[in-house]
Protein backbone atom coordinates (compact mmCIF):
# COMPACT_ATOMS: atom_id res chain seq x y z
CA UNK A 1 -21.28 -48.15 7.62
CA UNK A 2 -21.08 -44.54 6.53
CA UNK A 3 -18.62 -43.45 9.31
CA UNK A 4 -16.24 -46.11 8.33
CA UNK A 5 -12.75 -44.87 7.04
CA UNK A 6 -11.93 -46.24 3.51
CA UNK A 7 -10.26 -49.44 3.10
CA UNK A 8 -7.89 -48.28 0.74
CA UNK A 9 -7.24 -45.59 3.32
CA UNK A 10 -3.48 -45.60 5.10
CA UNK A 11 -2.65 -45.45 8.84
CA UNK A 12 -1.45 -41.89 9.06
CA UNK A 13 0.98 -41.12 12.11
CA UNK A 14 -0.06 -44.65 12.93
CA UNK A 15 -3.36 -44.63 13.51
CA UNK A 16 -6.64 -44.31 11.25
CA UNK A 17 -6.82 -41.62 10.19
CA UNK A 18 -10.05 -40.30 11.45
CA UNK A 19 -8.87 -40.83 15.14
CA UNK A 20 -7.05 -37.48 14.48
CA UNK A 21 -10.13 -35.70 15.45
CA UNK A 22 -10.97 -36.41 19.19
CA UNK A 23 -13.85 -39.12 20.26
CA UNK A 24 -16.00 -36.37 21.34
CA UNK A 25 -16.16 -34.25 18.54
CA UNK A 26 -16.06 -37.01 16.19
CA UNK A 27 -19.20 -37.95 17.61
CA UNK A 28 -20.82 -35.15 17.61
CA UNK A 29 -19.85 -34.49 13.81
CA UNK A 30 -21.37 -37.74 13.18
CA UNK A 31 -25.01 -36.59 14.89
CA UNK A 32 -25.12 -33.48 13.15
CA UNK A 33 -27.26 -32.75 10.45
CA UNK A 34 -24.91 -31.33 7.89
CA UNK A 35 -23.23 -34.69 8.26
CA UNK A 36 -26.36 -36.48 7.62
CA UNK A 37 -27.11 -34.43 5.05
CA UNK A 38 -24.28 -33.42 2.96
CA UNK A 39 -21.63 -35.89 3.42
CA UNK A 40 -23.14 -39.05 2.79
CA UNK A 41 -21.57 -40.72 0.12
CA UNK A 42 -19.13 -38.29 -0.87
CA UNK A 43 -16.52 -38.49 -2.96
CA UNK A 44 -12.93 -36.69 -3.36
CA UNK A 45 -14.33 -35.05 -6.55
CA UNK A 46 -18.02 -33.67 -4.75
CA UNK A 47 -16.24 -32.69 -1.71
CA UNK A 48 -14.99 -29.79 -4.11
CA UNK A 49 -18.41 -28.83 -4.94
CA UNK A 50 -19.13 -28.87 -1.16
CA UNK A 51 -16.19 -26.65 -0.44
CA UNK A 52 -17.36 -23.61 -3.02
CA UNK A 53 -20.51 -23.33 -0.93
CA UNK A 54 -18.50 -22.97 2.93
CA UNK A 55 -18.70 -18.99 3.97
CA UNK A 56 -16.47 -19.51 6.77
CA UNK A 57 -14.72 -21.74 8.93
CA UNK A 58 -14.17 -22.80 12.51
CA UNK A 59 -14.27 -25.75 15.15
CA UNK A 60 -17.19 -26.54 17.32
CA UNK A 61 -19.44 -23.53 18.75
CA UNK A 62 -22.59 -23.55 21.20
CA UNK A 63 -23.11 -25.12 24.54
CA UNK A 64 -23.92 -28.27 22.77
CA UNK A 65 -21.21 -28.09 20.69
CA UNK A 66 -21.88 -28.14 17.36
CA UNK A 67 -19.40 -28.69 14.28
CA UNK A 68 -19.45 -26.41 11.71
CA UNK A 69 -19.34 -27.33 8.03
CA UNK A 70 -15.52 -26.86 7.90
CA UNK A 71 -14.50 -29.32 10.15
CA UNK A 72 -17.78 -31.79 8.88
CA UNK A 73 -15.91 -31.25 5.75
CA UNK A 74 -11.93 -32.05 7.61
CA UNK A 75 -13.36 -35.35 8.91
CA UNK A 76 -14.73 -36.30 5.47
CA UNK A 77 -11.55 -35.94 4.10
CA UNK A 78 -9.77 -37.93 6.81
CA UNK A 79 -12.51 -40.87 6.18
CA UNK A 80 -12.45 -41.01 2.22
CA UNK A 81 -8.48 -40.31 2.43
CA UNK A 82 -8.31 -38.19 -1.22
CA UNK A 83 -4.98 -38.39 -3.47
CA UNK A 84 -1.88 -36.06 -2.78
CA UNK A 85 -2.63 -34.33 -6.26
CA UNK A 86 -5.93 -33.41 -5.45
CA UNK A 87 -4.83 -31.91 -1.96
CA UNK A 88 -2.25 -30.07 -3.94
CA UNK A 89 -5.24 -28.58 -6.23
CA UNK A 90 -7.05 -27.31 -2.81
CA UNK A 91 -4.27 -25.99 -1.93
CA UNK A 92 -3.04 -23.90 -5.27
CA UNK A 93 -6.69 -22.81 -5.45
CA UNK A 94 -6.68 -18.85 -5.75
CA UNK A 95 -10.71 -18.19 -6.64
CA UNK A 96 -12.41 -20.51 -3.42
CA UNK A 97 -10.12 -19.48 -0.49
CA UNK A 98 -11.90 -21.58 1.71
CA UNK A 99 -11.10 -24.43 -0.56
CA UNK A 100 -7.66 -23.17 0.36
CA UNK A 101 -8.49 -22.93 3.84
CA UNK A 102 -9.19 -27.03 4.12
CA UNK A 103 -6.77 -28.38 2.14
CA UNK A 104 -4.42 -26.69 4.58
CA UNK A 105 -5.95 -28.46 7.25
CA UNK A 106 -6.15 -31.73 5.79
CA UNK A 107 -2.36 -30.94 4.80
CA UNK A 108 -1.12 -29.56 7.78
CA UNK A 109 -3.08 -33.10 9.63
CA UNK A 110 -1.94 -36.20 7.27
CA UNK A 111 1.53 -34.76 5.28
CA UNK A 112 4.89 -35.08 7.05
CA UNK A 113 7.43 -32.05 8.80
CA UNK A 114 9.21 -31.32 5.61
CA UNK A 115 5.82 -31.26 2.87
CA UNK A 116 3.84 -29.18 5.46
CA UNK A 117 6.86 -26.69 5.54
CA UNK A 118 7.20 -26.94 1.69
CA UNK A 119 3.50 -26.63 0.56
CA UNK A 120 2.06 -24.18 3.30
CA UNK A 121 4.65 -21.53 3.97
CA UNK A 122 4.00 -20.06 0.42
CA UNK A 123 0.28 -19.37 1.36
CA UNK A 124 2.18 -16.65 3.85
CA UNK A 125 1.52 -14.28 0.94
CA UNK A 126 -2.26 -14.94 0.53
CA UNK A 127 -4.34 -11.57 2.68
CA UNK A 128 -7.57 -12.47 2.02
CA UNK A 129 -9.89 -12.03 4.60
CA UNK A 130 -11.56 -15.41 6.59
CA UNK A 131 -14.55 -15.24 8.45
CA UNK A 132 -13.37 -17.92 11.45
CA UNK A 133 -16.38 -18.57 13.63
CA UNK A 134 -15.33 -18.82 17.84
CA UNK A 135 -16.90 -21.26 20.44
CA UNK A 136 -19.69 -18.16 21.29
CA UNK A 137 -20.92 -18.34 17.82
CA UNK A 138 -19.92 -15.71 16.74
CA UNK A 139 -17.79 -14.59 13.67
CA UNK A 140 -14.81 -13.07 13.70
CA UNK A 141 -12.68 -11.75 10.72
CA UNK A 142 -9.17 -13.35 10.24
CA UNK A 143 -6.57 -12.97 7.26
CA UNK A 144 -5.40 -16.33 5.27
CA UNK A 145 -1.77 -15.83 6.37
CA UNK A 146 -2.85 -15.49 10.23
CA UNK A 147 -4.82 -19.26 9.35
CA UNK A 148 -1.56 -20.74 7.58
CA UNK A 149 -0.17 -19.13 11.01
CA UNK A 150 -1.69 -20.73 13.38
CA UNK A 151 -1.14 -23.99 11.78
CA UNK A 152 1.86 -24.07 11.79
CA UNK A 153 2.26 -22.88 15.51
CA UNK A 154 -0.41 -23.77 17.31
CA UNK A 155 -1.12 -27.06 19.36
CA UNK A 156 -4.52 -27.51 18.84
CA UNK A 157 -6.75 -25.37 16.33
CA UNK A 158 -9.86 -25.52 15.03
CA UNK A 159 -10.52 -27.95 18.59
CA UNK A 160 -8.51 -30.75 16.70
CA UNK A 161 -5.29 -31.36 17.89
CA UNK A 162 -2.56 -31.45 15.94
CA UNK A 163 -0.24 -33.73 15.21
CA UNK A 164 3.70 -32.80 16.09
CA UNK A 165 5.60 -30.96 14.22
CA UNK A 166 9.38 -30.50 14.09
CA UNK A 167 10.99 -27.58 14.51
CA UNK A 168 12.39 -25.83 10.99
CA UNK A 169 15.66 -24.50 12.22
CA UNK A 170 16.13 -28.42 13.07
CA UNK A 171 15.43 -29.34 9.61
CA UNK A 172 17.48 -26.70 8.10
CA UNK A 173 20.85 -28.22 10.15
CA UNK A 174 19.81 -30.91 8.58
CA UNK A 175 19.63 -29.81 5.39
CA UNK A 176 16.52 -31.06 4.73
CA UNK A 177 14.71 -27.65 3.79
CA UNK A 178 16.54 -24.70 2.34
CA UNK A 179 16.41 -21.11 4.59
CA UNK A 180 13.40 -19.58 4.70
CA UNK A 181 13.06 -16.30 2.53
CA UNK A 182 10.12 -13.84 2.78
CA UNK A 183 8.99 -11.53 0.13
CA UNK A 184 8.79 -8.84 2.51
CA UNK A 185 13.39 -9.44 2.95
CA UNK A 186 13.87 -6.95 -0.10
CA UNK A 187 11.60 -4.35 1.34
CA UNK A 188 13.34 -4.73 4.28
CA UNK A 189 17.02 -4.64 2.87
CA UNK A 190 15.40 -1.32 0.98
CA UNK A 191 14.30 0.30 4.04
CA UNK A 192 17.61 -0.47 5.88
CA UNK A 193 19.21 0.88 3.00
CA UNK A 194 17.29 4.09 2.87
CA UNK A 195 17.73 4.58 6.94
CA UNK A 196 21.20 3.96 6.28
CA UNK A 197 21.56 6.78 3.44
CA UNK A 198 19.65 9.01 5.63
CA UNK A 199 21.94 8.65 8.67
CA UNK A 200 25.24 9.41 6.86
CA UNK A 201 23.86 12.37 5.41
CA UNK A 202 22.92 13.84 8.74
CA UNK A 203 26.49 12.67 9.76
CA UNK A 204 27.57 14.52 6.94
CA UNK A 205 25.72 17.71 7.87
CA UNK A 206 26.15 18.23 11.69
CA UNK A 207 29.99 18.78 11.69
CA UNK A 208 29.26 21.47 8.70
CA UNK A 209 26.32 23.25 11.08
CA UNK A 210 29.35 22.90 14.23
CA UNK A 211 31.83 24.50 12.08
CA UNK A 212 30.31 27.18 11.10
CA UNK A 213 29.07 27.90 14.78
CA UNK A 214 32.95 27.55 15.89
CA UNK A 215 33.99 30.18 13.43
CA UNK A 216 30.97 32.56 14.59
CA UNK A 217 32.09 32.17 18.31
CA UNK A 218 35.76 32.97 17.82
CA UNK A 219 34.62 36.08 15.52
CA UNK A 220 33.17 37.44 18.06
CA UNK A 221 36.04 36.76 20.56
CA UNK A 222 38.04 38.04 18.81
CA UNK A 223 35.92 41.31 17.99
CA UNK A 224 35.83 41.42 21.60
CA UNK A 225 39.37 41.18 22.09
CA UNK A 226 40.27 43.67 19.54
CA UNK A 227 37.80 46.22 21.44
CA UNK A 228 39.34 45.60 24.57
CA UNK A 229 42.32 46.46 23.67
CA UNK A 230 41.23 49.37 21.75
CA UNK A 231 39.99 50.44 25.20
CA UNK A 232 43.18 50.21 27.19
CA UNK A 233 45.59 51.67 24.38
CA UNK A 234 42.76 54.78 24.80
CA UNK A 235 43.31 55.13 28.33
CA UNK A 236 46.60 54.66 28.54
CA UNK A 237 47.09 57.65 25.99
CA UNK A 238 44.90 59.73 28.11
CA UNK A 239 47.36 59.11 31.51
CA UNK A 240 50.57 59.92 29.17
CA UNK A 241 48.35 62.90 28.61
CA UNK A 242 47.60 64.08 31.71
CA UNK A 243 51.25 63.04 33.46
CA UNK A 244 49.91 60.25 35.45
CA UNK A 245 52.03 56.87 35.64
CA UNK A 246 50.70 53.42 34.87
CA UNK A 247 49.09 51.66 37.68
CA UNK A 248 51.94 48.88 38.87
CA UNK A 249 51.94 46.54 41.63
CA UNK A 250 52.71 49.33 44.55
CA UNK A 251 49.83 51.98 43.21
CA UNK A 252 47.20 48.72 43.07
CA UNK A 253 48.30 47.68 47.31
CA UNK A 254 47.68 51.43 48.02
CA UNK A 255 44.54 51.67 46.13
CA UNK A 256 43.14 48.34 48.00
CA UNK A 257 44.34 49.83 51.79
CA UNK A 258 42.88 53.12 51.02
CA UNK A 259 39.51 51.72 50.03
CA UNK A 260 39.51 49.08 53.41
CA UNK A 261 40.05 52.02 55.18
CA UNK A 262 37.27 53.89 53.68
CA UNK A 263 35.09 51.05 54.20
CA UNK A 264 36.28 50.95 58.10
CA UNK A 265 35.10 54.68 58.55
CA UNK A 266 32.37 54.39 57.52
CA UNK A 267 31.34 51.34 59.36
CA UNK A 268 32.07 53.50 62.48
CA UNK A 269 30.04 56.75 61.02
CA UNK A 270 27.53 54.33 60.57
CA UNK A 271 27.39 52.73 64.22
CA UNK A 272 27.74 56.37 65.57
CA UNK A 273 25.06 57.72 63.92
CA UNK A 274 23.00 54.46 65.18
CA UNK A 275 24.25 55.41 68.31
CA UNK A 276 22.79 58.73 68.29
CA UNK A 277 19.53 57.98 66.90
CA UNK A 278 19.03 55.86 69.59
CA UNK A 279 19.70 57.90 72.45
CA UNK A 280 17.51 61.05 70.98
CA UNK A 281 14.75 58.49 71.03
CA UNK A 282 15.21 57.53 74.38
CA UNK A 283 15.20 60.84 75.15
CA UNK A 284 12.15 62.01 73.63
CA UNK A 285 10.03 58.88 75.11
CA UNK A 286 11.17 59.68 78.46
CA UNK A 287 10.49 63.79 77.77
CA UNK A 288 7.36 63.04 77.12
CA UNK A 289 6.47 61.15 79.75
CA UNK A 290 6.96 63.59 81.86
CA UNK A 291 4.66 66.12 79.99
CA UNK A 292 2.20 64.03 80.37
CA UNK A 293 2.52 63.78 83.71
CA UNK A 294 2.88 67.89 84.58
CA UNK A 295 -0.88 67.76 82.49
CA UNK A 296 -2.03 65.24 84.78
CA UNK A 297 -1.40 66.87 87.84
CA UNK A 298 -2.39 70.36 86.66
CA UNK A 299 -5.84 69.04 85.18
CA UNK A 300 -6.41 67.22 88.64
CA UNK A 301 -5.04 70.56 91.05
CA UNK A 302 -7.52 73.01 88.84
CA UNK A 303 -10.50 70.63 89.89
CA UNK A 304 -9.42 70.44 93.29
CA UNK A 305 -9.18 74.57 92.99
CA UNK A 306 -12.71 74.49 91.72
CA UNK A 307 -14.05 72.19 94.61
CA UNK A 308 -12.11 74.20 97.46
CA UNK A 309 -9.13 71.66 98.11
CA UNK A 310 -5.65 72.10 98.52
CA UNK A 311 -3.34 71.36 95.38
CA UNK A 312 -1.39 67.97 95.11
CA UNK A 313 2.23 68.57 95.91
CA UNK A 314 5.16 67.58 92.79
């Protein structure tokens, strides 16, 4: 049968090794044309030629879900089982990156913890662009390092699940794997080292911008000062002058009574006055009240002249 898996094939994490992929989707891989069409009969060597012609890769897509070439191509590889040099070639390949792309997954499904760690963390520093293809069908663009990623994080990708990993700091107590170093550390020891510079120079400057406005503050105190007592020397020359004594202690407790007594007169001049103004216009509203009423009654005794009457009596 052409769906068989090789009998030179190995149980990988147990099991054979196309039971990776789920019943489902295996199925369905095995109904589609590409399938059919492509993959009959292939070997390790044409599944290279196959892999120059994929333009993008992804899972299942549609409402019948239908495999793409990419994982068509995955299942292949689990079925004829290839050597680990030729994975290695996939994998070192820097012209077809989406030879790259499934020799990862092949990879990152059959090899153990420590050779997934080993082989696939290096292809962190390949950026070229992937065009991954979602369950809508439609393509999205992704970067090589976000694939290599997600493989190495995710639980299922690519709708195949993947098989467990182990955890790298446990592997590095272990001292299985060595400490992982990114070529991106010595840009970031640079830029540390630059925002590091930059901060003790600005250290270095503040105290010399506070010093200098210290020294321009007491200037001008003691300008100040000097005036001040430029001021006083003046005046007291003027008192010597004139015969006056200095103001002491006594001269100040007179000056303070004679102005609360000031202040006390007038507050009374002040109420008086009030006092005054008020009574005036009392006496002008009642005044001429009773104007008005002498031209009342002289208005109404003319007209009682006119008409023969007697005058009103005041």
């Amino acid at each position: 049968m052409a769906n068989r898996t090789e009998k030179t094939a190995k149980t990988v994490k147990g099991t054979n090794p196309q039971f990776l992929v789920e019943k489902i989707i295996r199925q369905r891989i095995y109904d589609s044309m590409y399938w059919k069409e492509h993959c009959f009969a292939l070997t390790a060597e044409l599944v290279v030629d196959k892999g120059m012609d994929l333009r993008y890769i992804g899972g299942v897509y549609a409402g019948n879900i239908k495999p793409t070439p990419f994982l068509c191509l995955a299942l292949k590889m689990l079925q004829i089982q290839p050597e680990k040099d030729i994975v290695l070639e996939f994998i070192q390949q820097e012209e077809f990156k989406y030879i790259r792309a499934l020799g990862a997954m092949y990879l990152r499904l059959t090899f153990d913890s420590t050779e997934i760690y080993k082989y696939l963390e290096p292809l962190y520093n390949d950026f070229r662009k992937l065009r991954y293809m979602n369950k809508m069908g439609r393509f999205e663009a992704i970067y090589m390092d976000d694939f290599i990623d997600n493989l190495l994080r995710e639980d299922r990708y690519c709708d195949i699940q993947l098989p467990r990993l182990q955890r790298r700091w446990a592997l590095e107590e272990v001292e299985v794997l060595p400490a992982y170093k990114s070529l991106l550390d010595g840009d970031l020891v640079a830029m540390s080292d630059s925002d590091d510079e930059e901060e003790e120079d600005s250290k270095k400057e503040k105290p010399r911008l506070t010093s200098r406005r210290r020294s321009r503050s007491r200037d001008r105190e003691r300008e100040v000062g000097d005036r001040r007592e430029v001021r006083e020397r003046e005046k007291m020359r003027e008192r010597r002058e004139r015969g006056e004594d200095e103001p002491g202690p006594s001269n100040r407790d007179d000056r303070r009574r004679e102005r609360d007594r000031s202040r006390d007169r007038d507050r009374r001049d002040r109420k008086d006055d009030d006092r005054r103004d008020r009574k005036k216009e009392s006496s002008s509203r009642r005044g001429g009240a009773d104007n008005d009423e002498e031209r009342e009654i002289a208005e109404a005794n003319a007209l009682r002249a006119k008409l023969g009457m007697a005058p009103l009596e005041r």
